[in-house]
PDB file of N, CA and C in Angstrom:
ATOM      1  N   UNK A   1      -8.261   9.828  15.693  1.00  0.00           N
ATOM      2  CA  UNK A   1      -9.095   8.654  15.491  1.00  0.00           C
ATOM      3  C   UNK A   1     -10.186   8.980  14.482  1.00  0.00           C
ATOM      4  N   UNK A   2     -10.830   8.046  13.478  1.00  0.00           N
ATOM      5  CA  UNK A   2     -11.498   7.820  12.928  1.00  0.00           C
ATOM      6  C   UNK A   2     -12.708   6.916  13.150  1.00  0.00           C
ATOM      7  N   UNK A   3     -13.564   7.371  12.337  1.00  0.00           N
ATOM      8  CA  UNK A   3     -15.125   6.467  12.604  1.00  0.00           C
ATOM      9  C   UNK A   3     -15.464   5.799  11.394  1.00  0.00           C
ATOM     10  N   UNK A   4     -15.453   4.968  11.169  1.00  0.00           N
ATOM     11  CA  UNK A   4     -16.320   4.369  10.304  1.00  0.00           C
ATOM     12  C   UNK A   4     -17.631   3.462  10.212  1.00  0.00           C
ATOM     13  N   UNK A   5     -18.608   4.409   9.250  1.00  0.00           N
ATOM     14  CA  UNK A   5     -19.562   3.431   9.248  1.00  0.00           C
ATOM     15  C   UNK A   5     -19.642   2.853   7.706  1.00  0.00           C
ATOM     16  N   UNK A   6     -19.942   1.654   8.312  1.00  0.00           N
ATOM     17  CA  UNK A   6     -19.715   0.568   8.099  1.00  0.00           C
ATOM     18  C   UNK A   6     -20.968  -0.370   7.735  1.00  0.00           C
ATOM     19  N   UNK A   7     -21.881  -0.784   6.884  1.00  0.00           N
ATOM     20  CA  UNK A   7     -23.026  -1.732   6.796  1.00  0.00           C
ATOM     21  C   UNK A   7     -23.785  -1.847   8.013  1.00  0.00           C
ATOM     22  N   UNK A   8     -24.008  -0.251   8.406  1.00  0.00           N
ATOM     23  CA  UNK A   8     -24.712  -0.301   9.560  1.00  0.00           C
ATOM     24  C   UNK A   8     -24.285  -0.471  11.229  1.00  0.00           C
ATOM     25  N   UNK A   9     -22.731  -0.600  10.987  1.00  0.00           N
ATOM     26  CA  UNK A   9     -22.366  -0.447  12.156  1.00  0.00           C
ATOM     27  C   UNK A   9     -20.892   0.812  12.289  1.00  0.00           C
ATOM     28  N   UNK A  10     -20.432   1.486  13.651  1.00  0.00           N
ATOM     29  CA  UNK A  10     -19.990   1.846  13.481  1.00  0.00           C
ATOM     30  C   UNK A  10     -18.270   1.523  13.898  1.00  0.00           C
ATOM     31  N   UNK A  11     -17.389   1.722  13.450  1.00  0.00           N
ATOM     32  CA  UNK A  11     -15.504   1.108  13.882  1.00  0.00           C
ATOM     33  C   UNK A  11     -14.844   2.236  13.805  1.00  0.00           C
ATOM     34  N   UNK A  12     -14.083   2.380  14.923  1.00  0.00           N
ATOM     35  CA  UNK A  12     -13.551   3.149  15.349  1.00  0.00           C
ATOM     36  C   UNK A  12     -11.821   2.336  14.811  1.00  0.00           C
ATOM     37  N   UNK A  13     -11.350   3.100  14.293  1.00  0.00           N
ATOM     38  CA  UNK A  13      -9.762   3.150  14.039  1.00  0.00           C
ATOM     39  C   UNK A  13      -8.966   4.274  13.244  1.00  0.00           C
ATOM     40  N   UNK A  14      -7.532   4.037  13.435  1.00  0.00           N
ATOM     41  CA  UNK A  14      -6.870   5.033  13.213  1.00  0.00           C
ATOM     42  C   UNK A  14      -7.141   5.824  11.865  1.00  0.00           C
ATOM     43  N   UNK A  15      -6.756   7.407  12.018  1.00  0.00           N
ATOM     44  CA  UNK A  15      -6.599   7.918  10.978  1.00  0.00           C
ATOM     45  C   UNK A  15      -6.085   7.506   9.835  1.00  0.00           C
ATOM     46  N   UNK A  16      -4.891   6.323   9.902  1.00  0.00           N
ATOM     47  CA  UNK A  16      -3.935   6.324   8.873  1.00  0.00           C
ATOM     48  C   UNK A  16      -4.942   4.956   7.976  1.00  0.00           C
ATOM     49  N   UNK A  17      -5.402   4.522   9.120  1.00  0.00           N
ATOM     50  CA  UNK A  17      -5.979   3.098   8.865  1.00  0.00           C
ATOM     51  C   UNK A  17      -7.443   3.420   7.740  1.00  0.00           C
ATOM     52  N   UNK A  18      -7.981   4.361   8.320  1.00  0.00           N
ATOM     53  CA  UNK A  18      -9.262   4.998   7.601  1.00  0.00           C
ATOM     54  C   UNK A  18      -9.217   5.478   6.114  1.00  0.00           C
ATOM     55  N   UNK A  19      -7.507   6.270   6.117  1.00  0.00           N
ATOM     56  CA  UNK A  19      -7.228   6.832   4.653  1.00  0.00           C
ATOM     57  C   UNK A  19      -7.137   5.527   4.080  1.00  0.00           C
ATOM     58  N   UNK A  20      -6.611   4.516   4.648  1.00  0.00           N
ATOM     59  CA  UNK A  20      -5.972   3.621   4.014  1.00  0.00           C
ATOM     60  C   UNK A  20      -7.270   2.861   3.017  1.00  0.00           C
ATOM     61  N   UNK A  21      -8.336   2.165   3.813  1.00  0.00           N
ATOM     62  CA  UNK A  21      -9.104   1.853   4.226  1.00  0.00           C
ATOM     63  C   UNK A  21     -10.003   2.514   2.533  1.00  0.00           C
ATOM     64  N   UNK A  22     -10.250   3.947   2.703  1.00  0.00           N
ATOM     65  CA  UNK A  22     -11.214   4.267   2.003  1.00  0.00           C
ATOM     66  C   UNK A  22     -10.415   4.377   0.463  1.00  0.00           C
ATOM     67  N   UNK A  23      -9.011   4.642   0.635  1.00  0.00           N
ATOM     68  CA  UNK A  23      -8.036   4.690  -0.681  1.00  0.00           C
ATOM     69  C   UNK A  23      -8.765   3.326  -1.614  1.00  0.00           C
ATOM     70  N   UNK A  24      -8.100   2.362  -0.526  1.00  0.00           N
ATOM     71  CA  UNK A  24      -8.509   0.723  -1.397  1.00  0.00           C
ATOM     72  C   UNK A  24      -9.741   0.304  -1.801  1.00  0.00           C
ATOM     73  N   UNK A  25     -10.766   0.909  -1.277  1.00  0.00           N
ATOM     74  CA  UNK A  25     -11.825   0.992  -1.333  1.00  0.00           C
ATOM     75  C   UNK A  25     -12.160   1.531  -3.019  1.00  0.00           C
ATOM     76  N   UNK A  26     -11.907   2.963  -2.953  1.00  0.00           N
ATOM     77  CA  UNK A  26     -12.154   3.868  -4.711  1.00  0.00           C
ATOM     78  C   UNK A  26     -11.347   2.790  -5.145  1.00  0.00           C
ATOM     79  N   UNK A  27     -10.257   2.302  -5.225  1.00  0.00           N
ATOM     80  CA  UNK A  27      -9.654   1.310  -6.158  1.00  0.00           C
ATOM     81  C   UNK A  27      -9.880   0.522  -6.530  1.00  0.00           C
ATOM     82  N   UNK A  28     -10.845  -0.409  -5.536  1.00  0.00           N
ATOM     83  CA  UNK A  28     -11.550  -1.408  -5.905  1.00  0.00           C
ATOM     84  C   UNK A  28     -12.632  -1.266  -7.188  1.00  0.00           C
ATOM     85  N   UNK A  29     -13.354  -0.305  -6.278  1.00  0.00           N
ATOM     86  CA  UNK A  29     -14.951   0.004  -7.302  1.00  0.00           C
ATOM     87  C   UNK A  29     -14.341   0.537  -8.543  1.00  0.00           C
ATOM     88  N   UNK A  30     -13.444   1.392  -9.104  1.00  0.00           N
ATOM     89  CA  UNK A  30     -12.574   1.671 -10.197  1.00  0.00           C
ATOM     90  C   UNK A  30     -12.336   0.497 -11.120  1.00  0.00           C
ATOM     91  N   UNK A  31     -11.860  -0.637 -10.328  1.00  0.00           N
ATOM     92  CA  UNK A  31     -11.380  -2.115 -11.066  1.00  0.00           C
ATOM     93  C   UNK A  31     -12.932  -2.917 -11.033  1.00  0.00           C
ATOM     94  N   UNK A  32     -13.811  -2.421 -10.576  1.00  0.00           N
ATOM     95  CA  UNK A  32     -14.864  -3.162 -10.483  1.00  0.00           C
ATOM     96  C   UNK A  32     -14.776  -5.168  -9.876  1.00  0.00           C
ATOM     97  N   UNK A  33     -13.886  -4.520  -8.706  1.00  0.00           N
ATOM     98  CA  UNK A  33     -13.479  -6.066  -7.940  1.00  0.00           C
ATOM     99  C   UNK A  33     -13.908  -5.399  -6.348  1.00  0.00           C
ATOM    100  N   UNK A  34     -13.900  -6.573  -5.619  1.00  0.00           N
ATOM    101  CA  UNK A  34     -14.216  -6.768  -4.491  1.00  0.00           C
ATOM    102  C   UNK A  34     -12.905  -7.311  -3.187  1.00  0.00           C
ATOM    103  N   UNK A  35     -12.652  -7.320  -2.254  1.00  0.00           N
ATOM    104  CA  UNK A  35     -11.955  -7.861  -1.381  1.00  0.00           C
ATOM    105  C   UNK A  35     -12.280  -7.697  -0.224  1.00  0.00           C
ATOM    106  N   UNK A  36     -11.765  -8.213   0.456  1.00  0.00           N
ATOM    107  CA  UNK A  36     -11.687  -8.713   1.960  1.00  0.00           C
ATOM    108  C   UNK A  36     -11.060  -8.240   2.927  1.00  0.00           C
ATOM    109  N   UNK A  37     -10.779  -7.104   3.271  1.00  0.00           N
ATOM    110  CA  UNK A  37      -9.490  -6.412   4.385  1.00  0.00           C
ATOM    111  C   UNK A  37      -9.980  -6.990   5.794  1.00  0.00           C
ATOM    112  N   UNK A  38      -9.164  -6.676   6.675  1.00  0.00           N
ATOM    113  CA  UNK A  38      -8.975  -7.233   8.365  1.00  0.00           C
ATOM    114  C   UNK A  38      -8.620  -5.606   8.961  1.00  0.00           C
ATOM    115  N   UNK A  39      -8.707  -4.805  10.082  1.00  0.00           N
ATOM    116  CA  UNK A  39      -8.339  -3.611  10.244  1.00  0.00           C
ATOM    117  C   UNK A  39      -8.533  -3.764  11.528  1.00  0.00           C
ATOM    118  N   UNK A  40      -7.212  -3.387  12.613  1.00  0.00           N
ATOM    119  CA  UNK A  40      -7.491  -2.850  14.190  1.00  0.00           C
ATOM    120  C   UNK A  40      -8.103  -2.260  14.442  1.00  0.00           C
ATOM    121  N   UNK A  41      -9.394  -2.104  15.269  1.00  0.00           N
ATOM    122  CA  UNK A  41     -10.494  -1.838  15.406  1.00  0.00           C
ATOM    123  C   UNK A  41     -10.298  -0.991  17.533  1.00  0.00           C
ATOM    124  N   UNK A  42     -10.964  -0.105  17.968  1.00  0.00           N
ATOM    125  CA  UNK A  42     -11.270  -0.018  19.218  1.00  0.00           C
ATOM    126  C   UNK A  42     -12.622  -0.366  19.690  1.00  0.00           C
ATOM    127  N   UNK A  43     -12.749  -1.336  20.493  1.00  0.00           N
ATOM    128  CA  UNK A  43     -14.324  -1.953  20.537  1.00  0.00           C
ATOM    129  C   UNK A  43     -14.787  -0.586  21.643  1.00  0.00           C
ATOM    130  N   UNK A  44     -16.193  -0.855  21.997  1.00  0.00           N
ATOM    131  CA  UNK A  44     -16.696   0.428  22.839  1.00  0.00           C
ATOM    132  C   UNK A  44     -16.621   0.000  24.257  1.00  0.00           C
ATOM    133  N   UNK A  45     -15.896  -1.001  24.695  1.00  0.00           N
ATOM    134  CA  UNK A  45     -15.310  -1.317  26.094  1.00  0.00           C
ATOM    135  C   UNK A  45     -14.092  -0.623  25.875  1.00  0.00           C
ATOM    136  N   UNK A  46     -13.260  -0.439  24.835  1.00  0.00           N
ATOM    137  CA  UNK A  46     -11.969   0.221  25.094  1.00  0.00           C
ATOM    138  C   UNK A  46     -11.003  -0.762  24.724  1.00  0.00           C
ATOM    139  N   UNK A  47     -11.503  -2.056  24.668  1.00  0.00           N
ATOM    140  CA  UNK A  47     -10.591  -2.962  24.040  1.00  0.00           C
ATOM    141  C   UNK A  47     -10.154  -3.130  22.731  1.00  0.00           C
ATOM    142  N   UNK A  48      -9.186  -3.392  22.480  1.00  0.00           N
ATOM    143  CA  UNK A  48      -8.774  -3.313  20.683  1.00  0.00           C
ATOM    144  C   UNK A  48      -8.695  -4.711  20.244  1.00  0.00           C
ATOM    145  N   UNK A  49      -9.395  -4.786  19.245  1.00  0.00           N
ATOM    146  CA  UNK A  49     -10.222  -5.939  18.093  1.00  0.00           C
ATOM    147  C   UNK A  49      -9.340  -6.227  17.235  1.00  0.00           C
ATOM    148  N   UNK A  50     -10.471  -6.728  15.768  1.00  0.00           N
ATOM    149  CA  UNK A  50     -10.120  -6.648  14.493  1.00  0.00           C
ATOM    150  C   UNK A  50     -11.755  -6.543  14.021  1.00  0.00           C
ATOM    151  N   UNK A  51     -11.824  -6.063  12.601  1.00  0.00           N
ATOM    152  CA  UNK A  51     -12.775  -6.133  11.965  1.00  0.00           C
ATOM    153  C   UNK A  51     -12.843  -6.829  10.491  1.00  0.00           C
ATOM    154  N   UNK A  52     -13.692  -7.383  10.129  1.00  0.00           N
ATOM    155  CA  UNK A  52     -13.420  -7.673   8.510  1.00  0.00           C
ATOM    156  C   UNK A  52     -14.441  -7.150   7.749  1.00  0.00           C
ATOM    157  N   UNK A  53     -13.796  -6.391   6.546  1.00  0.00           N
ATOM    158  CA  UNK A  53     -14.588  -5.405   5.949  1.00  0.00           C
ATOM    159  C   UNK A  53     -14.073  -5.835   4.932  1.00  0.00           C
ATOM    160  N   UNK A  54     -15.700  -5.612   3.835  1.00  0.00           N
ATOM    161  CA  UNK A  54     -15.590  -6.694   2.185  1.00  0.00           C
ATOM    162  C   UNK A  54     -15.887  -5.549   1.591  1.00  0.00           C
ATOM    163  N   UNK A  55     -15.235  -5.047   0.526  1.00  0.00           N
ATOM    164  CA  UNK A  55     -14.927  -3.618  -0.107  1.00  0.00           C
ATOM    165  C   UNK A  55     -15.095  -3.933  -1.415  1.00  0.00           C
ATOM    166  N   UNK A  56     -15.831  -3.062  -1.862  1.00  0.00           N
ATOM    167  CA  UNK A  56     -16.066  -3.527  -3.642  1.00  0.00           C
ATOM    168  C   UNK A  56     -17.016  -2.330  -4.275  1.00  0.00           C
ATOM    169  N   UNK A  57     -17.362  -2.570  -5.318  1.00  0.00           N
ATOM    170  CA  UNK A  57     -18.079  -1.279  -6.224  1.00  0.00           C
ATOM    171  C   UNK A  57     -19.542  -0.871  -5.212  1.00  0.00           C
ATOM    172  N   UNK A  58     -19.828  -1.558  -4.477  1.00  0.00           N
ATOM    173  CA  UNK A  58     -21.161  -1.225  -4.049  1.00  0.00           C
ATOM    174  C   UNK A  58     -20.852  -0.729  -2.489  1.00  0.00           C
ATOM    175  N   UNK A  59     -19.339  -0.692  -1.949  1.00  0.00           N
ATOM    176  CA  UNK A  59     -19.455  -0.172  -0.661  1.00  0.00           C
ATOM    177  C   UNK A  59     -19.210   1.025  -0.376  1.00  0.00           C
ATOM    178  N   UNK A  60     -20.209   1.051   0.892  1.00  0.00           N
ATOM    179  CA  UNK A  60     -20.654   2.331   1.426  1.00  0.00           C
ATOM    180  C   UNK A  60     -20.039   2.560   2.526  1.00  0.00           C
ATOM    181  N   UNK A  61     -18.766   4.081   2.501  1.00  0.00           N
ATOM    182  CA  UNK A  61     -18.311   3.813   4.304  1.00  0.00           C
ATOM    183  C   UNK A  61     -17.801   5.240   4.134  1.00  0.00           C
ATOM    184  N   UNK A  62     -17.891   5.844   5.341  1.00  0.00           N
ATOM    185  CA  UNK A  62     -17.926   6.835   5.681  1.00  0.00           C
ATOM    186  C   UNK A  62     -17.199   7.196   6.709  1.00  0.00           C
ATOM    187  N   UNK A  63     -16.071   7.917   6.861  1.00  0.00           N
ATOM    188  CA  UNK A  63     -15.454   8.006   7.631  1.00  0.00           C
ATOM    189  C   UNK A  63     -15.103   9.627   8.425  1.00  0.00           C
ATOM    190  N   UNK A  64     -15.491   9.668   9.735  1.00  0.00           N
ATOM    191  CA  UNK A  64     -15.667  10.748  10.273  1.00  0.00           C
ATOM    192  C   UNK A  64     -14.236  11.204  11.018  1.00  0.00           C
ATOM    193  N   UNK A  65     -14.126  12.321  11.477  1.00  0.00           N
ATOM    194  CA  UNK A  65     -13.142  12.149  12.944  1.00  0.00           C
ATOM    195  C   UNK A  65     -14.029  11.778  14.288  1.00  0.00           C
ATOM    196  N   UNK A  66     -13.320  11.549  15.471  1.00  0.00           N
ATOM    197  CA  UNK A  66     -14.078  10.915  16.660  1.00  0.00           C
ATOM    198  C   UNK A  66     -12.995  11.749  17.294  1.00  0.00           C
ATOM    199  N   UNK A  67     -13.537  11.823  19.091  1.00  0.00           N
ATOM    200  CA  UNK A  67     -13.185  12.230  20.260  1.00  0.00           C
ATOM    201  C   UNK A  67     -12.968  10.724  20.725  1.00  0.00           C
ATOM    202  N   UNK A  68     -13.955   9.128  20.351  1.00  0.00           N
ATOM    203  CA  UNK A  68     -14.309   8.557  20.788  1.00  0.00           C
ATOM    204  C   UNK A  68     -13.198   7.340  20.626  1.00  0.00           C
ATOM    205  N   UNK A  69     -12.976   6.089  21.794  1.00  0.00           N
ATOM    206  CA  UNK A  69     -12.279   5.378  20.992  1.00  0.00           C
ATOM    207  C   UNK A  69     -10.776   5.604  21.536  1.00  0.00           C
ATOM    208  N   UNK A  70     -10.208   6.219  22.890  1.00  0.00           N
ATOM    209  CA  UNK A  70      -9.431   6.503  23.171  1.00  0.00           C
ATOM    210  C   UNK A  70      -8.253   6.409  22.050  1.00  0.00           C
ATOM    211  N   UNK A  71      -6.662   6.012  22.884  1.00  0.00           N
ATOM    212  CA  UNK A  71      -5.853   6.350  22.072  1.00  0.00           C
ATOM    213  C   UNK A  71      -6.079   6.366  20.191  1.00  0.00           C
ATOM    214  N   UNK A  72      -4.962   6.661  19.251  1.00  0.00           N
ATOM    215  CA  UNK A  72      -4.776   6.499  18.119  1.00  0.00           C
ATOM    216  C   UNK A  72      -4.296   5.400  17.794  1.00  0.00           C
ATOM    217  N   UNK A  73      -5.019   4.786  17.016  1.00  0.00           N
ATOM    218  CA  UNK A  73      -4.477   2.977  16.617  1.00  0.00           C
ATOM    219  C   UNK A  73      -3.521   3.184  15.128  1.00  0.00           C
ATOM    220  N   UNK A  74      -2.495   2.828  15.735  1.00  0.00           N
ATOM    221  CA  UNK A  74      -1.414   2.414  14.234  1.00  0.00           C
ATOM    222  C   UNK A  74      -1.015   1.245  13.977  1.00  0.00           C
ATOM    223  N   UNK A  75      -1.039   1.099  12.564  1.00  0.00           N
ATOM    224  CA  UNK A  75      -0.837  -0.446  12.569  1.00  0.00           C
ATOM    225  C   UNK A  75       0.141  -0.185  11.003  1.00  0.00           C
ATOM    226  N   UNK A  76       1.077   0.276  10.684  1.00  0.00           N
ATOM    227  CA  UNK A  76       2.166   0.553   9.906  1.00  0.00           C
ATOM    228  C   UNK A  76       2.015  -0.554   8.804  1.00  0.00           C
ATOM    229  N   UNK A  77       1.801  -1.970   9.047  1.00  0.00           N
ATOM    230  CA  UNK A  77       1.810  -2.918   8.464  1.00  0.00           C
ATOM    231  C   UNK A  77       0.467  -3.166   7.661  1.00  0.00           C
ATOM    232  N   UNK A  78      -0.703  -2.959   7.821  1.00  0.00           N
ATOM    233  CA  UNK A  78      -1.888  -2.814   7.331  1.00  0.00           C
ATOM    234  C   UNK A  78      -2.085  -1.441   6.692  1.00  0.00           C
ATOM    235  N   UNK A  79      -2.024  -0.878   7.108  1.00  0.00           N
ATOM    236  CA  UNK A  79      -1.835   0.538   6.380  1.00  0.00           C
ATOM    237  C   UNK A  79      -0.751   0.713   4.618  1.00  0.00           C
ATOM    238  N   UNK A  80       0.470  -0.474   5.057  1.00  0.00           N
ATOM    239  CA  UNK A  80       1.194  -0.512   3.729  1.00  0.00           C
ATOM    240  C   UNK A  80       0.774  -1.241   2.863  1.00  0.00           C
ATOM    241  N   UNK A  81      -0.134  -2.264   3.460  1.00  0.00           N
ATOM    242  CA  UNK A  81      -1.061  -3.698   2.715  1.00  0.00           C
ATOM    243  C   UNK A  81      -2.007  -3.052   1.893  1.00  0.00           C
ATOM    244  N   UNK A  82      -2.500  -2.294   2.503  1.00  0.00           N
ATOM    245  CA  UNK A  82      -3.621  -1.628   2.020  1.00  0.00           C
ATOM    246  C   UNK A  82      -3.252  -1.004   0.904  1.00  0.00           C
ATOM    247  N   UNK A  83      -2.233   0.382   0.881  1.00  0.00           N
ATOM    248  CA  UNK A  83      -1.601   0.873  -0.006  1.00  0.00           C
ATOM    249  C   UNK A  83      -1.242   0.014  -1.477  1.00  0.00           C
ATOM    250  N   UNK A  84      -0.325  -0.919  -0.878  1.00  0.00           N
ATOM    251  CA  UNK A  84       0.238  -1.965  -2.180  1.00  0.00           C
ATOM    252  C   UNK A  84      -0.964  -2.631  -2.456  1.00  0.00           C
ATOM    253  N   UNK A  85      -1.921  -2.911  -1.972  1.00  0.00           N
ATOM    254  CA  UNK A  85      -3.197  -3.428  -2.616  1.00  0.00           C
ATOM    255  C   UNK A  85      -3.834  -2.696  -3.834  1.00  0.00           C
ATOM    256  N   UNK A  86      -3.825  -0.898  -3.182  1.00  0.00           N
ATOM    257  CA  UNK A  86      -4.381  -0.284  -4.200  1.00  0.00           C
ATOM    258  C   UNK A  86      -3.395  -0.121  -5.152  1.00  0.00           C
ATOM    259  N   UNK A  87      -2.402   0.410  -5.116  1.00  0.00           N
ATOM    260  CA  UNK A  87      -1.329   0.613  -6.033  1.00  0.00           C
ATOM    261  C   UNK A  87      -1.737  -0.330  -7.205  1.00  0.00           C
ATOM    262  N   UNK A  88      -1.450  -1.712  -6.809  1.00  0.00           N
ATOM    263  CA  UNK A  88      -1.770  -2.894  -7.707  1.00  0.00           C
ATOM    264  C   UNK A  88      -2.624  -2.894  -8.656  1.00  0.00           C
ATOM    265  N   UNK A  89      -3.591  -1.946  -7.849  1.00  0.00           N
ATOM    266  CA  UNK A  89      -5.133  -2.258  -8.946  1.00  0.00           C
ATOM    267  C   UNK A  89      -4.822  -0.968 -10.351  1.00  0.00           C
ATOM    268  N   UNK A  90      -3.787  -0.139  -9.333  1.00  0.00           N
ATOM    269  CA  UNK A  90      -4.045   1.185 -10.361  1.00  0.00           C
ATOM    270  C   UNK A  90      -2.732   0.891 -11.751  1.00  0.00           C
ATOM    271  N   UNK A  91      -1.843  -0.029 -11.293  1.00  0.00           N
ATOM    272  CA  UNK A  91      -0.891   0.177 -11.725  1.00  0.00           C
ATOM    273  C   UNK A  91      -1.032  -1.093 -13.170  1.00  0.00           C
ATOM    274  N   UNK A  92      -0.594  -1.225 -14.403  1.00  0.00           N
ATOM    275  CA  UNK A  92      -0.785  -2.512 -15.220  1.00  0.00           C
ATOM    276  C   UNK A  92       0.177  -2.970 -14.826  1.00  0.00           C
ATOM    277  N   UNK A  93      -0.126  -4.415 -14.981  1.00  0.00           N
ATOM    278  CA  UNK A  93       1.455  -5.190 -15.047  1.00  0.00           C
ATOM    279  C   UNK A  93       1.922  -5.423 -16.254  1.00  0.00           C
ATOM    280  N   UNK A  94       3.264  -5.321 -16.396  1.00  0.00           N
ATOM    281  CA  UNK A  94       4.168  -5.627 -17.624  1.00  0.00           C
ATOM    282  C   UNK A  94       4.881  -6.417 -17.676  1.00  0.00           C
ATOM    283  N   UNK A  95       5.446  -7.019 -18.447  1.00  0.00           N
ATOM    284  CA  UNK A  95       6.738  -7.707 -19.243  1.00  0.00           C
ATOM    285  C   UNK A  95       7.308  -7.462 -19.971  1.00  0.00           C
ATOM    286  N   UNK A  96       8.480  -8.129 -19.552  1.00  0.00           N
ATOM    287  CA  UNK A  96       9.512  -7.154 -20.254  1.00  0.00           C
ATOM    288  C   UNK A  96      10.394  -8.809 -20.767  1.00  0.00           C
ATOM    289  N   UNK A  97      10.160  -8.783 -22.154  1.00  0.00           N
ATOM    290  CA  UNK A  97      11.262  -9.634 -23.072  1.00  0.00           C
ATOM    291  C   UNK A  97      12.400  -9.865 -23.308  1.00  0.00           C
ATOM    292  N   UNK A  98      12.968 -10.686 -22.703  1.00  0.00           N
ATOM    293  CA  UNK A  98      14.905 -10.452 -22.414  1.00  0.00           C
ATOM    294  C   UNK A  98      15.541 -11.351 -23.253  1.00  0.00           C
ATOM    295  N   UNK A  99      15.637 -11.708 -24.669  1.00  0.00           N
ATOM    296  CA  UNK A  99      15.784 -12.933 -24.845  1.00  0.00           C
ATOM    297  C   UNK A  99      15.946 -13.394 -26.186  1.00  0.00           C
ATOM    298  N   UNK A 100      16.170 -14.609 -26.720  1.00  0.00           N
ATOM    299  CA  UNK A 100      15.765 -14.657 -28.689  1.00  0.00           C
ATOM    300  C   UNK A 100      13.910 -14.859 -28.550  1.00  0.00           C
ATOM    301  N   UNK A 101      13.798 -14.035 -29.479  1.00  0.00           N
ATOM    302  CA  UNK A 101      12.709 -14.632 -29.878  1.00  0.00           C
ATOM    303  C   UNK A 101      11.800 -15.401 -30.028  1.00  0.00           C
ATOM    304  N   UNK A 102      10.557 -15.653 -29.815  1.00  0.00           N
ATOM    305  CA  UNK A 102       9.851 -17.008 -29.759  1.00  0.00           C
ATOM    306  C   UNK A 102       9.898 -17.975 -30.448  1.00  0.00           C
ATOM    307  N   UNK A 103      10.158 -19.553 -31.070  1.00  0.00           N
ATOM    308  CA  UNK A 103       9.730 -20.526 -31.947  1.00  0.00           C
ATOM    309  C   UNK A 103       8.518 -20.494 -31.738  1.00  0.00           C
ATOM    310  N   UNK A 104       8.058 -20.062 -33.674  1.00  0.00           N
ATOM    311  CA  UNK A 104       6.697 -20.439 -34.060  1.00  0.00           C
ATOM    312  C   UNK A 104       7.192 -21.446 -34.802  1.00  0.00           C
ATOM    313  N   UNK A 105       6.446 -22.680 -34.068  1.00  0.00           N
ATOM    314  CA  UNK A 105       5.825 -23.793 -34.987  1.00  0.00           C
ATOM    315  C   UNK A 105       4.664 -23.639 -35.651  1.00  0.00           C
ATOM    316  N   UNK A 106       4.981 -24.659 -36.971  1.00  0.00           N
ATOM    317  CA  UNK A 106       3.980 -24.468 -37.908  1.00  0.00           C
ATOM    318  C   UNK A 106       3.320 -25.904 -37.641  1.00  0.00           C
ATOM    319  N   UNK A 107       1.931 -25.851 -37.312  1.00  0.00           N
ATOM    320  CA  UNK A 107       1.262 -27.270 -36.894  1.00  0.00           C
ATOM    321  C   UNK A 107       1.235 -28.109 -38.468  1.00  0.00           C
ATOM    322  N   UNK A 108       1.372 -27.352 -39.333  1.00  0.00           N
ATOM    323  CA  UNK A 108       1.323 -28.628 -40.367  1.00  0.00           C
ATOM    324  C   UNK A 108       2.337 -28.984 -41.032  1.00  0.00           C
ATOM    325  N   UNK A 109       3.547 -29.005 -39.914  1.00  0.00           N
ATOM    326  CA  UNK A 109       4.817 -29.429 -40.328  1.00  0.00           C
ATOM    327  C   UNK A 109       5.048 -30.916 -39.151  1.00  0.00           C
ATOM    328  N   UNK A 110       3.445 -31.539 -38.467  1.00  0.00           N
ATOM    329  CA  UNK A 110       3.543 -32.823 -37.553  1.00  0.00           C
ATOM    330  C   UNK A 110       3.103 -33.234 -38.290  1.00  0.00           C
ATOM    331  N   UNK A 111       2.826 -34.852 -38.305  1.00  0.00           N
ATOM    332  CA  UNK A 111       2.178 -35.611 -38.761  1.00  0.00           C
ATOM    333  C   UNK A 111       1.006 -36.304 -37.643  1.00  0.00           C
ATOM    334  N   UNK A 112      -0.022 -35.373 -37.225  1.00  0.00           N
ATOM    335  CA  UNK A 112      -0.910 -35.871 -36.506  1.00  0.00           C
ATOM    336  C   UNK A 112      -2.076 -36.727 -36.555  1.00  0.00           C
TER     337      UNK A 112
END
């Protein structure tokens, strides 16, 4: 288990969730963008949550190991979100031209 603090508070969730978590995070501030993640959370009754955490060039989070927070929270599906989120930011997108060539029109071949 992992700790994170968080804008002053602290969330307890999984290891995988935390790498995940702080990965998308450098990716963000890198692209100089911001987002919105959701993450399974262990509240301090022992019950399991969600949290929403807004990640961008100015966030601050810190992530410890814990004793605290019983079992290990996996969430396979957020953890890959997260991933393909960052990937995205790191990766350009391309196109790829399959085809004839473009028509350039010449505008002073209308009569406008």
């Amino acid at each position: 288990m992992k700790s994170l603090a968080y804008a002053g508070d602290t969330l307890h969730t999984g290891d995988e969730i935390a790498s995940a978590v702080l990965d998308y995070a450098a990716a963000l501030a890198g692209a100089r963008r911001a987002d919105t993640v959701v993450i399974p959370v262990r509240r301090g009754s022992g019950t399991l949550g969600s949290a929403a955490l807004l990640l961008g060039p100015a966030s601050q989070i810190v992530a410890a190991d814990t004793s605290e927070g019983g079992p290990e929270i996996e969430d396979v599906a957020v953890v890959d979100d997260l991933r393909k989120r960052a990937r995205a930011l790191d990766s350009p997108t391309t196109a790829v031209f399959d085809g004839e060539p473009p028509v350039i029109v010449d505008p002073d071949e209308f009569d406008l």
